[in-house]
Protein backbone atom coordinates (compact mmCIF):
# COMPACT_ATOMS: atom_id res chain seq x y z
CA UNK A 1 0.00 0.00 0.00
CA UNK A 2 1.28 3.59 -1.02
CA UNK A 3 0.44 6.26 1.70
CA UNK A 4 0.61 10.35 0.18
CA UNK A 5 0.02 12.71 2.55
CA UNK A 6 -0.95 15.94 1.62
CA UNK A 7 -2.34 17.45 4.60
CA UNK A 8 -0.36 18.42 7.72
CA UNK A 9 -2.29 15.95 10.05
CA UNK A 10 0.19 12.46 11.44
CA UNK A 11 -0.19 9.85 9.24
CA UNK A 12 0.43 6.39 11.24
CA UNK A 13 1.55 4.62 8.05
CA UNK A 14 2.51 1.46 10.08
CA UNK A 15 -0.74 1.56 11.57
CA UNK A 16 -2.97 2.00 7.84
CA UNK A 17 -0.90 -1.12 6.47
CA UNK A 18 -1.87 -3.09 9.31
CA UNK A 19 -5.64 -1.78 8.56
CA UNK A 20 -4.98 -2.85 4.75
CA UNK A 21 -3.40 -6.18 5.64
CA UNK A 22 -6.14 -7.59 7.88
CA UNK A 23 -9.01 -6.04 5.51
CA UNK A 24 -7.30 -7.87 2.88
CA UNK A 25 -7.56 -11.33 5.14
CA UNK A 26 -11.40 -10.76 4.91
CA UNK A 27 -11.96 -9.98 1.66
CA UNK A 28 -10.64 -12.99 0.40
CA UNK A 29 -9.90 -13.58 -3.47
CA UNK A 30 -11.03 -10.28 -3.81
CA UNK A 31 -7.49 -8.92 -2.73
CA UNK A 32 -6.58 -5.95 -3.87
CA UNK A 33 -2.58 -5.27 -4.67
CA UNK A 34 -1.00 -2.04 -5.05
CA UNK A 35 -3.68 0.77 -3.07
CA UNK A 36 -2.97 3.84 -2.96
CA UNK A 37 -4.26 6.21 -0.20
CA UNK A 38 -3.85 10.02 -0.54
CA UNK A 39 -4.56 12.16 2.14
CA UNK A 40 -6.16 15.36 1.37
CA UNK A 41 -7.52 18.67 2.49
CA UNK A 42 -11.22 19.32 2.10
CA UNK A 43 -11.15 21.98 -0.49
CA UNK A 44 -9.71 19.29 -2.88
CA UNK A 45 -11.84 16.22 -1.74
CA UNK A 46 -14.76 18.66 -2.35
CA UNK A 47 -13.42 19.27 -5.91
CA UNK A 48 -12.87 15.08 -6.55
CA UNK A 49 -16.48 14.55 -5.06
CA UNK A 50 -18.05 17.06 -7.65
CA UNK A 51 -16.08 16.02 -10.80
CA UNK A 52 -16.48 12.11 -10.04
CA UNK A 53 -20.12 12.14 -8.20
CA UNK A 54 -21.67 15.27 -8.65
CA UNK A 55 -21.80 16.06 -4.72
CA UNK A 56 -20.60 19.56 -4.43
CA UNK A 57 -19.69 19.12 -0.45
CA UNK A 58 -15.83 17.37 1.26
CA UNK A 59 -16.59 13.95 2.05
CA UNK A 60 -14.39 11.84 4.30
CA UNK A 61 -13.26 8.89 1.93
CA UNK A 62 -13.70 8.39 -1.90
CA UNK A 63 -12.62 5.46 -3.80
CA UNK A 64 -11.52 4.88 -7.57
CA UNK A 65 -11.76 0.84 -7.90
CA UNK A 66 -10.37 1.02 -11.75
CA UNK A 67 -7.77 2.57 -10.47
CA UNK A 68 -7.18 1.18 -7.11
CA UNK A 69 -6.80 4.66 -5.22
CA UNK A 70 -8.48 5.86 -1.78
CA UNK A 71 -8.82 9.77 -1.14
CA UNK A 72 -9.30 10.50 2.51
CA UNK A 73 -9.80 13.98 3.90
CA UNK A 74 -8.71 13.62 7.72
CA UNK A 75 -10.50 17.47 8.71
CA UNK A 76 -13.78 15.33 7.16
CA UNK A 77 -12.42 12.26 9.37
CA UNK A 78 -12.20 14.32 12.50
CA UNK A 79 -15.10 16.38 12.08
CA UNK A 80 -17.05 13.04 12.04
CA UNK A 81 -14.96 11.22 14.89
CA UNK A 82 -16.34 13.63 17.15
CA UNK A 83 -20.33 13.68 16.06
CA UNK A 84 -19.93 9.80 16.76
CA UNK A 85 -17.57 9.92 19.66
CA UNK A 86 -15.18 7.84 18.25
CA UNK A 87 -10.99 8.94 18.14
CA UNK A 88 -9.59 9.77 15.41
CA UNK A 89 -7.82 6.61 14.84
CA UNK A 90 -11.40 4.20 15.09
CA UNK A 91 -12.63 6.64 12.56
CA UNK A 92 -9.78 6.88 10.17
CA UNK A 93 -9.90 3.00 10.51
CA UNK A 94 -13.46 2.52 9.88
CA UNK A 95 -12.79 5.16 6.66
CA UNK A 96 -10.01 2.46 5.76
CA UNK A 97 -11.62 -0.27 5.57
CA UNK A 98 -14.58 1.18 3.78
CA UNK A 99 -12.73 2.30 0.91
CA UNK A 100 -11.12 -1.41 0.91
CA UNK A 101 -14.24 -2.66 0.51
CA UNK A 102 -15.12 -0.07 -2.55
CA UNK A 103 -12.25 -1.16 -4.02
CA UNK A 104 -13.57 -4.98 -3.70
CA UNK A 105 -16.55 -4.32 -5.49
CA UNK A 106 -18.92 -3.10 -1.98
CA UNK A 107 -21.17 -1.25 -2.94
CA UNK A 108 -24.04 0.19 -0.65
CA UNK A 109 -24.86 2.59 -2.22
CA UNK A 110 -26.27 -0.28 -4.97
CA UNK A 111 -29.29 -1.29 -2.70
CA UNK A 112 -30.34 -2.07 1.02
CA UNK A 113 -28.99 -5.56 1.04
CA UNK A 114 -25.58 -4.72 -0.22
CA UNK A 115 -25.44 -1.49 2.75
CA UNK A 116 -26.02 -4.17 5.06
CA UNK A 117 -23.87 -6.94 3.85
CA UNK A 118 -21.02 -4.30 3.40
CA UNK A 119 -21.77 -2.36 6.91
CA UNK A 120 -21.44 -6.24 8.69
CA UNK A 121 -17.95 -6.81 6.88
CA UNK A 122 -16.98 -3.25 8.45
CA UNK A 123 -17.99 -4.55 11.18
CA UNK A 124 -16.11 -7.96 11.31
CA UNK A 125 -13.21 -6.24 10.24
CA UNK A 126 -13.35 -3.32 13.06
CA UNK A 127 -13.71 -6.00 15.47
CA UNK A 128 -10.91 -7.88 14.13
CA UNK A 129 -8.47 -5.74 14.19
């Protein structure tokens, strides 16, 4: 996994790989080699989420599964660590592993049954790690 960081916030790299690697564990022949994660501010998230899905507002994570490449925006991260009174680090993992999935063809955004199968891998994986 390639970690860019183009924010100011600590990056645990060591940390995200470990996220990666047991996400990958789960996900089975799905694996996914060579992610890249790119840390951004929101003003450019904002700009990705337009362009790509027509959402003109910073989102925390975005994934490109033709391209294998997760955009995370850790002020998006943070904001929503504390609405949900979760750290930092349980939120940035929970962002993680929910672009993983993207990139292994999750998609709940397809219908209620594929939220809930993908929200209960999250969930396995969160609990796993």
């Amino acid at each position: 996994m390639e970690i860019t960081n183009l924010t100011n916030e600590k990056i645990d790299k060591a940390f995200l790989a470990r996220v990666n690697s047991q996400t990958q564990k789960f996900i089975g022949r799905k694996k996914i080699k060579d992610i890249s994660v790119v840390f951004v501010n929101a003003r450019k998230i904002q700009a990705i989420n337009k362009k790509y899905r027509r959402q003109n507002k910073p989102t925390d994570v975005l994934s490109f599964e033709e391209i294998n490449e997760i955009f995370i925006c850790p002020v998006v991260v943070r904001k929503q660590a504390k609405l949900f009174k979760n750290s930092f680090k349980a939120e940035l993992t929970r962002v993680l592993i929910h672009g993983i999935l993207h990139l292994a063809g999750f998609d709940h955004e397809k219908n209620k049954k594929e939220a809930r199968k993908m929200k209960e891998m999250e969930d396995k994986i969160k609990s796993a790690i």
